[in-house]
C-alpha atoms as a PDB file:
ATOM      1  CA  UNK A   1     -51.996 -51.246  21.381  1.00  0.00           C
ATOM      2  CA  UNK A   2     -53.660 -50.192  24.626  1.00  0.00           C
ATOM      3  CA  UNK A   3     -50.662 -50.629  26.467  1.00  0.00           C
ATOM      4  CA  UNK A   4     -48.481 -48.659  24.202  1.00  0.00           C
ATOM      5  CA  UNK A   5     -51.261 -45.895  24.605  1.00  0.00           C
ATOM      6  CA  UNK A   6     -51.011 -46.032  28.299  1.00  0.00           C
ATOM      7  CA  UNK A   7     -47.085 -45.844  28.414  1.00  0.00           C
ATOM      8  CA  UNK A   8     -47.159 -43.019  26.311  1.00  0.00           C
ATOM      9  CA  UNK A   9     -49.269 -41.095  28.852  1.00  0.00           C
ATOM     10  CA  UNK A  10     -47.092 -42.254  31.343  1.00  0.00           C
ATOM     11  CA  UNK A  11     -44.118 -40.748  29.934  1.00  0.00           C
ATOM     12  CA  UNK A  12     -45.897 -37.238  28.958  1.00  0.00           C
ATOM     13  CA  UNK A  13     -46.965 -36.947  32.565  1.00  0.00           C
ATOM     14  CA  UNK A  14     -43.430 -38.102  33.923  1.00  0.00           C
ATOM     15  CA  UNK A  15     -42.182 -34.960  32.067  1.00  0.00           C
ATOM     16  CA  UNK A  16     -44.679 -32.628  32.875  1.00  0.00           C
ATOM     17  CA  UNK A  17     -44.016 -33.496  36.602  1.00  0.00           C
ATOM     18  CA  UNK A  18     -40.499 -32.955  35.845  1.00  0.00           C
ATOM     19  CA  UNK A  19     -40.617 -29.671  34.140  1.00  0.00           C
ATOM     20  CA  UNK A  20     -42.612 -28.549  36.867  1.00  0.00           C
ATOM     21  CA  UNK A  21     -40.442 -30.006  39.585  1.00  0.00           C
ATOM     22  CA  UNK A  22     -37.810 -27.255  37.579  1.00  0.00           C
ATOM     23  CA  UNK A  23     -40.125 -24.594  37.683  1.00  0.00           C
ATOM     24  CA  UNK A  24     -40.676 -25.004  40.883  1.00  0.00           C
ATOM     25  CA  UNK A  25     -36.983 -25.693  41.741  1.00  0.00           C
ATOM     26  CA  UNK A  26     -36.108 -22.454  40.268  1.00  0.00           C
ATOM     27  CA  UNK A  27     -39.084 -20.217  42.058  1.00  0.00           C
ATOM     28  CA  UNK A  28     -37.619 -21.684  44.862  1.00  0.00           C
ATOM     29  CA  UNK A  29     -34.169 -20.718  45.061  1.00  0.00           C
ATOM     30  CA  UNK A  30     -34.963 -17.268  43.364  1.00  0.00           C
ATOM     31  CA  UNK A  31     -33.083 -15.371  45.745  1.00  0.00           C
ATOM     32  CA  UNK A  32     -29.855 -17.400  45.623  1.00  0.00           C
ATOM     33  CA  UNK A  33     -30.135 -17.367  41.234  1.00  0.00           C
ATOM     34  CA  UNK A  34     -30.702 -13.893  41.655  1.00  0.00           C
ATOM     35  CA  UNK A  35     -28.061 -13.156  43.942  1.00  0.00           C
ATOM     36  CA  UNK A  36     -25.541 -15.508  42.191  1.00  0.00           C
ATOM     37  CA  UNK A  37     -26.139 -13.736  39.064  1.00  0.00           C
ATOM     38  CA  UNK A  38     -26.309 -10.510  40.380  1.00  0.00           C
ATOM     39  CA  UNK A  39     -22.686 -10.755  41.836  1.00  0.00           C
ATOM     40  CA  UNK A  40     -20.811 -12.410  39.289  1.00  0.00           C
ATOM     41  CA  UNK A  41     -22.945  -9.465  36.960  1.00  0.00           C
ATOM     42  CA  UNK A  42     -21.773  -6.763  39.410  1.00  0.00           C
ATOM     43  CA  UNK A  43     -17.751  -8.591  39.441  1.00  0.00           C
ATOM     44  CA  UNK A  44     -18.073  -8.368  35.526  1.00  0.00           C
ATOM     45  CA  UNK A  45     -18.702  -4.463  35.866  1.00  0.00           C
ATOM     46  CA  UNK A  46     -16.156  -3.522  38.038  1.00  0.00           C
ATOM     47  CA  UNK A  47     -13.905  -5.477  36.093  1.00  0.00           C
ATOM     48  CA  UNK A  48     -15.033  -3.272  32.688  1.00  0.00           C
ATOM     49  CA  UNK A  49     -15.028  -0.252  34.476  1.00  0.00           C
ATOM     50  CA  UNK A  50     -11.639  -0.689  36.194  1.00  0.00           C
ATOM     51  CA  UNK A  51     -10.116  -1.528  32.891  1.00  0.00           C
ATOM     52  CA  UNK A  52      -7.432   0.841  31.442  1.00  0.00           C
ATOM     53  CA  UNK A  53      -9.271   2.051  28.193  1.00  0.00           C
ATOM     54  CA  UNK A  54      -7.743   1.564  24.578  1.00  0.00           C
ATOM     55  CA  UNK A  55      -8.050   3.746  21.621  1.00  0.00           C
ATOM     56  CA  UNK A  56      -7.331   3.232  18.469  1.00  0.00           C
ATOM     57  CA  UNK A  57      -6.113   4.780  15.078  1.00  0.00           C
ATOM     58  CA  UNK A  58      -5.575   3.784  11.419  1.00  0.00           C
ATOM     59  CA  UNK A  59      -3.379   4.861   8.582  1.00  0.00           C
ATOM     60  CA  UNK A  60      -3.716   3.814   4.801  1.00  0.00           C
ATOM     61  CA  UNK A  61       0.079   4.043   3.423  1.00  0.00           C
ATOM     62  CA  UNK A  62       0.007   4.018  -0.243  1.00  0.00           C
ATOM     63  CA  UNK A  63       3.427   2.397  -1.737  1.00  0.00           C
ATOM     64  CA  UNK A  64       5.074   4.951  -3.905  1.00  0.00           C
ATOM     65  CA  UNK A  65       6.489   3.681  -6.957  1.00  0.00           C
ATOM     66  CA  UNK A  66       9.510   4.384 -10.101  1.00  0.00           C
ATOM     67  CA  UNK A  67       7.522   4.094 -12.901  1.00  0.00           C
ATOM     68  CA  UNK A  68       9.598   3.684 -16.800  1.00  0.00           C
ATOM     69  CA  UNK A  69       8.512   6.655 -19.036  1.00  0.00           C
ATOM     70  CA  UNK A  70       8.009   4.507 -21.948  1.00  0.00           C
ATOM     71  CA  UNK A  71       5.643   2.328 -20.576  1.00  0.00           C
ATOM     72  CA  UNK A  72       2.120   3.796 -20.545  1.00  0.00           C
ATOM     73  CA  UNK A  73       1.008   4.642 -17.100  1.00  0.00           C
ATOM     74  CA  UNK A  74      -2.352   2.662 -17.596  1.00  0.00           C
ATOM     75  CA  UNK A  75      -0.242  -0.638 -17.264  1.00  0.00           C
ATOM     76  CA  UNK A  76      -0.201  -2.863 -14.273  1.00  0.00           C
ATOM     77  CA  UNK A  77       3.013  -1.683 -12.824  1.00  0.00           C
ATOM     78  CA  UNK A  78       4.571  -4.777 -11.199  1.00  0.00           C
ATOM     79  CA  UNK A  79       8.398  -4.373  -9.882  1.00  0.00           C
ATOM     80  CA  UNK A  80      11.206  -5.803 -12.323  1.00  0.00           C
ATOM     81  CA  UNK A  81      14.137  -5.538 -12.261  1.00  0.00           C
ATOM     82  CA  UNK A  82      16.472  -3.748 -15.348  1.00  0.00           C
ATOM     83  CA  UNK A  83      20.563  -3.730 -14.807  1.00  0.00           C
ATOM     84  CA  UNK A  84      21.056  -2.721 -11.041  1.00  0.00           C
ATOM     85  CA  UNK A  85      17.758  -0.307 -11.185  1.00  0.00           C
ATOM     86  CA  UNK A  86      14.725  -1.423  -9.639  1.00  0.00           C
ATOM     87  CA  UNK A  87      11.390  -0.088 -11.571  1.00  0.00           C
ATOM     88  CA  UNK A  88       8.043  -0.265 -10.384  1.00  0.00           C
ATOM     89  CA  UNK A  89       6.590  -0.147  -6.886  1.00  0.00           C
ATOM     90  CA  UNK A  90       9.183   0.657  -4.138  1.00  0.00           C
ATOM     91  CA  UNK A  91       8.076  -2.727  -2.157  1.00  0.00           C
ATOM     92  CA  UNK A  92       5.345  -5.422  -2.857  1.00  0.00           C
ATOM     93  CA  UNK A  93       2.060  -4.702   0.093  1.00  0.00           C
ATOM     94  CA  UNK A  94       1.607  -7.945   0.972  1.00  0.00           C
ATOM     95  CA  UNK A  95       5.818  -8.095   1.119  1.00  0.00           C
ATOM     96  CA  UNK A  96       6.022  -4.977   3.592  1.00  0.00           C
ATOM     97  CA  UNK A  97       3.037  -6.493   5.435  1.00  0.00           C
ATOM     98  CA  UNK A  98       4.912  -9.494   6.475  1.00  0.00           C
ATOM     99  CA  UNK A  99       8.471  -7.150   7.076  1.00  0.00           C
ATOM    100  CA  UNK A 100       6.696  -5.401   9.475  1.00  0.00           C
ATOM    101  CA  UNK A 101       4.830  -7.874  10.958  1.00  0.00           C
ATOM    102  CA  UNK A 102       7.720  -9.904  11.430  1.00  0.00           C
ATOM    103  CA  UNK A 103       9.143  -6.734  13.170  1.00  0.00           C
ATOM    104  CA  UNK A 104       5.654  -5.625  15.527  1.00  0.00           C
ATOM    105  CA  UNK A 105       5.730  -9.572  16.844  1.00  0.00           C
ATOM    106  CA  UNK A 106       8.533  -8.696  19.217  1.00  0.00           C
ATOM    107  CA  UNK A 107       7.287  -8.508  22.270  1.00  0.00           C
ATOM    108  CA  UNK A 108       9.028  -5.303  23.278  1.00  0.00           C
ATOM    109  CA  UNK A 109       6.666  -3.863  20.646  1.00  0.00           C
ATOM    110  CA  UNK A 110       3.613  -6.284  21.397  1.00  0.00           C
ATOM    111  CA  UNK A 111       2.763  -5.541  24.699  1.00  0.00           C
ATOM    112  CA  UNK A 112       3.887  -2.005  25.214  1.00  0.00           C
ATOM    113  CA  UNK A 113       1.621   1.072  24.204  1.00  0.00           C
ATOM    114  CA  UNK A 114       1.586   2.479  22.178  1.00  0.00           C
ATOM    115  CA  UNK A 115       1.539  -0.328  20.160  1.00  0.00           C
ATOM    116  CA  UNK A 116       0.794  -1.527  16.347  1.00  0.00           C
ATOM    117  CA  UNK A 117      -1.659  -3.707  16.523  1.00  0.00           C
ATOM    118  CA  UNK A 118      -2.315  -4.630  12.922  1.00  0.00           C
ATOM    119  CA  UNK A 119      -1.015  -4.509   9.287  1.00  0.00           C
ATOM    120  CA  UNK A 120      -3.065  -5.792   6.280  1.00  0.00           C
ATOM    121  CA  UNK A 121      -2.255  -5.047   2.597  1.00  0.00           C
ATOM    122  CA  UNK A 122      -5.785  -4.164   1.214  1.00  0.00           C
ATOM    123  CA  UNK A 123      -7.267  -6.654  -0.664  1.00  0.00           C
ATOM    124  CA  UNK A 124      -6.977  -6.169  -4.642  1.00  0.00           C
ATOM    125  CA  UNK A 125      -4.234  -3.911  -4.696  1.00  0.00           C
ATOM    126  CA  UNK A 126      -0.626  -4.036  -4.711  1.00  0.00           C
ATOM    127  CA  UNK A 127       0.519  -0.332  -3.230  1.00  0.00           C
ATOM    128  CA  UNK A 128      -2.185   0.113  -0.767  1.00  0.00           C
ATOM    129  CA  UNK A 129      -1.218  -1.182   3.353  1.00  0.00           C
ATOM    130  CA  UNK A 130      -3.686  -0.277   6.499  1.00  0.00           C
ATOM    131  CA  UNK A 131      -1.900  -0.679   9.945  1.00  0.00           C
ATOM    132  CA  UNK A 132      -3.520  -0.012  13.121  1.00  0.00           C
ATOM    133  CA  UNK A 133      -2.258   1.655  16.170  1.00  0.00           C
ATOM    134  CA  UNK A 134      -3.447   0.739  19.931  1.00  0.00           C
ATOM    135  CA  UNK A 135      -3.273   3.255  22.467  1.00  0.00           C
ATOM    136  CA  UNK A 136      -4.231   4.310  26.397  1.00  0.00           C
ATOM    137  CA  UNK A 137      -5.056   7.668  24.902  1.00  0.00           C
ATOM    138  CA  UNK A 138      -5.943   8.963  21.104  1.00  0.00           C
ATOM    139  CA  UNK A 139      -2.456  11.353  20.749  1.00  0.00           C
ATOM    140  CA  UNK A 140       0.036   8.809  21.732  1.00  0.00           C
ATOM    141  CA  UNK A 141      -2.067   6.064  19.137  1.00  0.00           C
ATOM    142  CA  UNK A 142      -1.627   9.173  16.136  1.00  0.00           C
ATOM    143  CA  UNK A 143       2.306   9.989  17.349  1.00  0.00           C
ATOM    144  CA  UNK A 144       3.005   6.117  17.002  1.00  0.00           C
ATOM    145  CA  UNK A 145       1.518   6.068  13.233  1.00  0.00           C
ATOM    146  CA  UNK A 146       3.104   8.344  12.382  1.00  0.00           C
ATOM    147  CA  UNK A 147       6.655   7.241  13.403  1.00  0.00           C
ATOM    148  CA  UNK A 148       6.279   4.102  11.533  1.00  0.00           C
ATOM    149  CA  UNK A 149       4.750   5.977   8.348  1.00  0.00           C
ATOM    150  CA  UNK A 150       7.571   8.325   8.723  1.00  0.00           C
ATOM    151  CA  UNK A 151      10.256   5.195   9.254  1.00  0.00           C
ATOM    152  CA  UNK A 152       8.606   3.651   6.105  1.00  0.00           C
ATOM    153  CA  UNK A 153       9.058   6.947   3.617  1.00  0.00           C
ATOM    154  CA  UNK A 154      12.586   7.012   4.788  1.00  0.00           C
ATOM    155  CA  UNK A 155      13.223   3.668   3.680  1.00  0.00           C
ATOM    156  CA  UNK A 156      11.521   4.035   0.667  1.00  0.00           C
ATOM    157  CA  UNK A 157      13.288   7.352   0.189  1.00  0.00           C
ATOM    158  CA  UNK A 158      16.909   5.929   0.156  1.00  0.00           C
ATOM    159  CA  UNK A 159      15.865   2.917  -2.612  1.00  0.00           C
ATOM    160  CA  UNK A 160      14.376   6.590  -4.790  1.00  0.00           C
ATOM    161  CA  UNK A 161      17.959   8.051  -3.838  1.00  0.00           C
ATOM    162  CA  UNK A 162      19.955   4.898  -4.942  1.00  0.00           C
ATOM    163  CA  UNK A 163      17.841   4.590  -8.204  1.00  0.00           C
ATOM    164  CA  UNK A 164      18.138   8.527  -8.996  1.00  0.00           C
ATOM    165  CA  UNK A 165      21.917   7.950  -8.195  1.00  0.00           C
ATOM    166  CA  UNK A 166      22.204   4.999 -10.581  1.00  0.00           C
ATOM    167  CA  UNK A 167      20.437   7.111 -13.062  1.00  0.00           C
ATOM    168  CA  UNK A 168      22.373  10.385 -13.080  1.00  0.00           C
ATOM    169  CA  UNK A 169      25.410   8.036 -12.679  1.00  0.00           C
ATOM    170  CA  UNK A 170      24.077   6.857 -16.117  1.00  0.00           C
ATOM    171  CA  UNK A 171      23.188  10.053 -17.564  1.00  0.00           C
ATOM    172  CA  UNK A 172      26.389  11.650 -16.723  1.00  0.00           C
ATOM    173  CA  UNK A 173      28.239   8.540 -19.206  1.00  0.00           C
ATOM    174  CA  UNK A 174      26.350   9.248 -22.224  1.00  0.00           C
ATOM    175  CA  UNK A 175      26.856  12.949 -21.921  1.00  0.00           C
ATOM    176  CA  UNK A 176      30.398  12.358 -21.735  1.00  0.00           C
ATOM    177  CA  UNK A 177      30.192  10.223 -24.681  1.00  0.00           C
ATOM    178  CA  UNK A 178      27.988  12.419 -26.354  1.00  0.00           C
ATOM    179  CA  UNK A 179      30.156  15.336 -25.997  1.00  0.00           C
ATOM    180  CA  UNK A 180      33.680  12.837 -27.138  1.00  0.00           C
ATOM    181  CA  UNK A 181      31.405  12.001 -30.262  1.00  0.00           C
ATOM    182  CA  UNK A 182      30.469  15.810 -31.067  1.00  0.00           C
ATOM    183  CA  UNK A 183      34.077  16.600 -30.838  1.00  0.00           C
ATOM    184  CA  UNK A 184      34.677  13.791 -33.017  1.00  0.00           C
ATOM    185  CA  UNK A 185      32.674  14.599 -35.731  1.00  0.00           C
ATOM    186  CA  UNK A 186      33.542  18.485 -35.784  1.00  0.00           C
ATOM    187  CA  UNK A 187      37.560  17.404 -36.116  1.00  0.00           C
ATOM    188  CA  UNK A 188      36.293  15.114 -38.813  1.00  0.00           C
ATOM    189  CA  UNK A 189      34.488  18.035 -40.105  1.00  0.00           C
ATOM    190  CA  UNK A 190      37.697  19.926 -40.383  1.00  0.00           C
ATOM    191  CA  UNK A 191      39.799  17.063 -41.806  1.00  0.00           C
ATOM    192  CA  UNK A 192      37.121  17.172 -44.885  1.00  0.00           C
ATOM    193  CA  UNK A 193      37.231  20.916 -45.345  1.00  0.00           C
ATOM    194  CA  UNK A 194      40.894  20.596 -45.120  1.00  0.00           C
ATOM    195  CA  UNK A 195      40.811  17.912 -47.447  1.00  0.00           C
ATOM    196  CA  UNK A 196      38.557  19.176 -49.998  1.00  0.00           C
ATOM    197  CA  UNK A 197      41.091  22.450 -49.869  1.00  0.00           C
ATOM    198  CA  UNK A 198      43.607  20.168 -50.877  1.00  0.00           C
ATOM    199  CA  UNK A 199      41.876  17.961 -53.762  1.00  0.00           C
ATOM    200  CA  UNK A 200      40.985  21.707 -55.059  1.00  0.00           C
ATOM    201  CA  UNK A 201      44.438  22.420 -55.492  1.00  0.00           C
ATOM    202  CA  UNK A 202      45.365  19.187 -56.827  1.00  0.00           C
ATOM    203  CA  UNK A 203      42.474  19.069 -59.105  1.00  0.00           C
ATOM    204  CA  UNK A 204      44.306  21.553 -61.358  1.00  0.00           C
ATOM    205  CA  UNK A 205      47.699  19.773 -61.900  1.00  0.00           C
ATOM    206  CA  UNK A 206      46.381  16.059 -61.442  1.00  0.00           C
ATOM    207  CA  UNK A 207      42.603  15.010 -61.810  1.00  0.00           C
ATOM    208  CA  UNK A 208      43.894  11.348 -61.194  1.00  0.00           C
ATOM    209  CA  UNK A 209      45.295  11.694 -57.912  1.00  0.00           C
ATOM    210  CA  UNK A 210      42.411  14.397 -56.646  1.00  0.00           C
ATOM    211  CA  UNK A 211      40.296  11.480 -57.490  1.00  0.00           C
ATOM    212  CA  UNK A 212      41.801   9.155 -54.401  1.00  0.00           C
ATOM    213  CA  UNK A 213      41.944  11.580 -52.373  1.00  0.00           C
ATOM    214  CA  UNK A 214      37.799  12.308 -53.197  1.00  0.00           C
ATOM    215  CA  UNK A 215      37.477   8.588 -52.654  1.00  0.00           C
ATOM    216  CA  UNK A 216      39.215   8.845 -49.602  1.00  0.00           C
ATOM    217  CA  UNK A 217      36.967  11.903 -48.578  1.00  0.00           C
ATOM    218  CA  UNK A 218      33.704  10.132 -49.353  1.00  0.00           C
ATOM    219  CA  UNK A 219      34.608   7.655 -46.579  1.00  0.00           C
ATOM    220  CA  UNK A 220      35.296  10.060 -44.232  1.00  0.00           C
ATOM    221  CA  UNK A 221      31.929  11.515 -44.982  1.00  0.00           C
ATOM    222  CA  UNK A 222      30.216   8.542 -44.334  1.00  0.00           C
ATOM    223  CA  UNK A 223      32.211   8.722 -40.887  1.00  0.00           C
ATOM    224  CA  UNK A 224      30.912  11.969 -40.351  1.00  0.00           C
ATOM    225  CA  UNK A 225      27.167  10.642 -40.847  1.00  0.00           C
ATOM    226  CA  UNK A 226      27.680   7.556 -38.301  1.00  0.00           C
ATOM    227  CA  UNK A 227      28.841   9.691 -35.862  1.00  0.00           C
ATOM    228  CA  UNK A 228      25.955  11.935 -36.118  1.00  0.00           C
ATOM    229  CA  UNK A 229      23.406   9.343 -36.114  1.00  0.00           C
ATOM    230  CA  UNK A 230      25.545   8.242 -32.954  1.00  0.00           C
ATOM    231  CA  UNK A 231      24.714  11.327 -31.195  1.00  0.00           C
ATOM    232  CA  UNK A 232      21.163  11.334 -32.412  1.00  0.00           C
ATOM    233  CA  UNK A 233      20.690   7.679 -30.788  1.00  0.00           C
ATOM    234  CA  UNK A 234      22.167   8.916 -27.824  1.00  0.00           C
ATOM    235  CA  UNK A 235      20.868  12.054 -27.250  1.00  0.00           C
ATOM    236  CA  UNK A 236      17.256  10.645 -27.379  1.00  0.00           C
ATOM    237  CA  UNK A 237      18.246   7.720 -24.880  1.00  0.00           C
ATOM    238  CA  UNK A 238      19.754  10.955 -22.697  1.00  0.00           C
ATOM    239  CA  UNK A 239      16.126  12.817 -23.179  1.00  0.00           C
ATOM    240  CA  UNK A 240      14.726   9.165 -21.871  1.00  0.00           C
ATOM    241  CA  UNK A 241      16.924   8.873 -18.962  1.00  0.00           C
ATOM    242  CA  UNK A 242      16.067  12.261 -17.963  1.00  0.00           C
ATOM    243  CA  UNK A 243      12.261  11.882 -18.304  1.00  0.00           C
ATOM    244  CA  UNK A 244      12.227   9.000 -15.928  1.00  0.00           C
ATOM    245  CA  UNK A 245      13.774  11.010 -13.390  1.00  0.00           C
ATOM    246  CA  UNK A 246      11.172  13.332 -13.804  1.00  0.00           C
ATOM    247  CA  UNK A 247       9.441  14.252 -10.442  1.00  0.00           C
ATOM    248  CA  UNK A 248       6.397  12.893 -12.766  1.00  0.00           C
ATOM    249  CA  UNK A 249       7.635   9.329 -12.405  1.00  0.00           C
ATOM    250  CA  UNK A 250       8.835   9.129  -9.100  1.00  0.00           C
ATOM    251  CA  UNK A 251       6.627   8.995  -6.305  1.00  0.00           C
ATOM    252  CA  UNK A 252       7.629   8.352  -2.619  1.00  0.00           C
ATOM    253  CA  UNK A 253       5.508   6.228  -0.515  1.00  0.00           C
ATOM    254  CA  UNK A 254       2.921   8.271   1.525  1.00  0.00           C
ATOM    255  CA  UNK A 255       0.159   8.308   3.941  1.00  0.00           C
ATOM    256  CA  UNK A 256      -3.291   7.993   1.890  1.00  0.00           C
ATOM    257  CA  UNK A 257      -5.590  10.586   3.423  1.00  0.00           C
ATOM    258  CA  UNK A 258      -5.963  11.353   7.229  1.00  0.00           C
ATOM    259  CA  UNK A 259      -5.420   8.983  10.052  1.00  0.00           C
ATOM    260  CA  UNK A 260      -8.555   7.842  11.128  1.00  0.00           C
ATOM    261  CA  UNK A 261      -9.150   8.145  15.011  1.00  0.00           C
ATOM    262  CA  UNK A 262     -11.621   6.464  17.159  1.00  0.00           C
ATOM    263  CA  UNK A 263     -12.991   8.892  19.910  1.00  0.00           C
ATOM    264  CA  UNK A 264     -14.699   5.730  21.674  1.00  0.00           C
ATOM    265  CA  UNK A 265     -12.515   3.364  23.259  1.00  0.00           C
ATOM    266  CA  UNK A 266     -11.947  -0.311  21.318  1.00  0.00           C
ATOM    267  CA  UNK A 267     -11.316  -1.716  24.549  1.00  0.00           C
ATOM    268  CA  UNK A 268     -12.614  -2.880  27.239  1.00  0.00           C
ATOM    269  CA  UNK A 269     -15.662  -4.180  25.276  1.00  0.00           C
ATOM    270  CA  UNK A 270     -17.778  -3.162  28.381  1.00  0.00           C
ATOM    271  CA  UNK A 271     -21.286  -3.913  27.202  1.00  0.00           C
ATOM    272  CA  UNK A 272     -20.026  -7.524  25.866  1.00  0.00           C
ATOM    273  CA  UNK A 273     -18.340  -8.151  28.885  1.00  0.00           C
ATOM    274  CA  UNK A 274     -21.177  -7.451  31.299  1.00  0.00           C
ATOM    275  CA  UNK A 275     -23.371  -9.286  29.534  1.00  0.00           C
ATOM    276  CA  UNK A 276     -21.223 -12.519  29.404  1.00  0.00           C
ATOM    277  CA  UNK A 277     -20.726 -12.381  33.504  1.00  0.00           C
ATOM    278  CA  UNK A 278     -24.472 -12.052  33.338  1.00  0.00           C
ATOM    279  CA  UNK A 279     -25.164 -14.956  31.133  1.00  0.00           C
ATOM    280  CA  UNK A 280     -22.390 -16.727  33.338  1.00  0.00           C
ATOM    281  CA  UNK A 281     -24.118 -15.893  36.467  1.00  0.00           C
ATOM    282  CA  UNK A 282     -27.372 -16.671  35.743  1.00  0.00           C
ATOM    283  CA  UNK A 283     -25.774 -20.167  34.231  1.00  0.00           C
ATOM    284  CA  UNK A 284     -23.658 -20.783  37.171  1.00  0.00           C
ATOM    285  CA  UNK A 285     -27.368 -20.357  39.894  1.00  0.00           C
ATOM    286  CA  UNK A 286     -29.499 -22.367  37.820  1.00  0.00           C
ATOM    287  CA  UNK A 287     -26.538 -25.580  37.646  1.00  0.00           C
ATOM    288  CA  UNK A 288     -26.322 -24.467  41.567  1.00  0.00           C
ATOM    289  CA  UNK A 289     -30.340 -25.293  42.059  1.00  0.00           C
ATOM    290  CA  UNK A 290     -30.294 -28.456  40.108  1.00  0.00           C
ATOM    291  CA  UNK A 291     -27.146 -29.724  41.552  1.00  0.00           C
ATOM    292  CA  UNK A 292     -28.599 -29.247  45.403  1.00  0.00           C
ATOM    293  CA  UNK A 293     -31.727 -30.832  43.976  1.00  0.00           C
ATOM    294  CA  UNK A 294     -30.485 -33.661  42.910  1.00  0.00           C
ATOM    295  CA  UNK A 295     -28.288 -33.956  45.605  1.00  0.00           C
ATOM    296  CA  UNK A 296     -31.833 -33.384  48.170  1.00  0.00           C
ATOM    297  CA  UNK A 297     -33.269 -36.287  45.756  1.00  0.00           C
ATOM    298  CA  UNK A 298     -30.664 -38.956  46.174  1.00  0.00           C
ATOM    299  CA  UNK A 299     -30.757 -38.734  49.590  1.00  0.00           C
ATOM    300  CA  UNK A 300     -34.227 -39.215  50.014  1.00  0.00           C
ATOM    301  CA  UNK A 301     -34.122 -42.262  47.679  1.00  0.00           C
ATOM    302  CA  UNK A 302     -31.708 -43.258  50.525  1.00  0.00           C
ATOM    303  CA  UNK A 303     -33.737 -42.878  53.320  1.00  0.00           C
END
């Protein structure tokens, strides 16, 4: 038990005598920690301050969207597809998020500035995409934002175009048959006046055959009631085509807000990379000291 005692001493004064022989190592070499870290400090610096700087700016693009007048506008509008018209939001975020990344990983685009940096569909919504411009000066960042916001409505644009063509192409086909059905029912119209001229004079010589010829009329009435309810069914489909074309239900994709611009530079993080040369430096000395230490120790063991 003694023994154990006395070993234990042993050790605790075998590393107090070491971490004074480092306290000691280090007030020794001061200078040459101090000058170590002071240069690789200083190298850091200049290498901040030489540094090109980088602004940035950002740009929140809402999708726009074809939404179907008879669906109620507090419904999750999610794109589907009906005939050869598309209806719902022009293009998916997270959709045109990969599109254009796919595009921006070029590396004519990657490494030139301006450049985009970054495009991220905004988390919990669908129509909603934030991309982020890099630039050596605010202006050029803004101009290069805008190009690809302006690219992006255009595309959008000609899908609006090709729908509203589609559309009016549709539109245009029930008026037609609108109008052959109107003209339908008013020559039907003046069959049964004609007709009913006709069983009137009959009537009076022959009440059998004016009776056919009322049977016959009866049918054509009903004819002249289908075609009616014809127009009727169309016209209100017409009144629904042109609703949805309504500038109230079609809404090009846009920039949401201002573009954001950062008057401070993103890059070179100057203050983080001074300190990390320091840190390095002072690092780089103190494995200096105990390296020459040890070095000084083994060859006294040597000797």
């Amino acid at each position: 038990m003694e023994n154990q005692n006395i070993n234990e001493q042993v050790n605790y004064l075998e590393d107090e005598i070491d971490l004074r022989e480092v306290v000691l190592s280090i007030i020794k070499y001061k200078a040459m920690i101090f000058s170590i870290t002071a240069f690789i400090t200083i190298c850091a610096a200049v290498f901040a301050f030489s540094k090109t700087p980088v602004y940035e700016a950002k740009a929140t693009v809402e999708i726009g969207n074809i939404n179907n007048a008879l669906t109620p506008v507090y419904e999750a509008k999610e794109t589907v597809r009906i005939g050869n018209i598309n209806i719902g939001l022009l293009e998916d975020s997270h959709m045109m998020q990969k599109r254009l990344q796919h595009i921006f990983s070029n590396k004519s685009y990657a490494t030139q500035y301006p450049k985009i940096v970054k495009i991220v569909a905004v988390k919990r919504t669908k129509n909603l995409v934030e991309i982020t411009s890099e630039s050596t000066d605010t202006q050029s960042a803004v101009e290069k934002l805008n190009e690809l916001v302006a690219n992006i409505i255009n595309e959008h644009g000609k899908k609006i175009n090709h729908y509203l063509f589609s559309m009016e192409n549709r539109i245009n086909l029930l008026k037609k048959q609108i109008d052959e059905l109107i003209k339908q029912k008013e020559n039907l119209e003046k069959e049964n006046i004609s007709q009913q001229i006709k069983i009137d004079a009959i009537l009076k010589d022959n009440a059998a055959v004016a009776a056919v010829y009322t049977i016959e009329l009866n049918g054509k009435f009903e004819r002249v009631l289908e075609t009616k309810n014809k127009i009727f069914e169309l016209s209100n489909r017409l009144n629904d085509f042109e609703l949805e074309i309504s500038p109230e239900n079609i809404k090009n994709t846009h920039l949401l807000g201002k573009i954001i611009k950062n008057q401070f530079p993103v890059k070179p993080k100057k203050k983080l990379i001074i300190g990390l040369g320091f840190v390095a430096g002072l690092f780089l000395s103190l494995f200096l000291v105990f390296f020459v230490e040890c070095i000084k120790k083994s060859k006294h063991k040597t000797m």
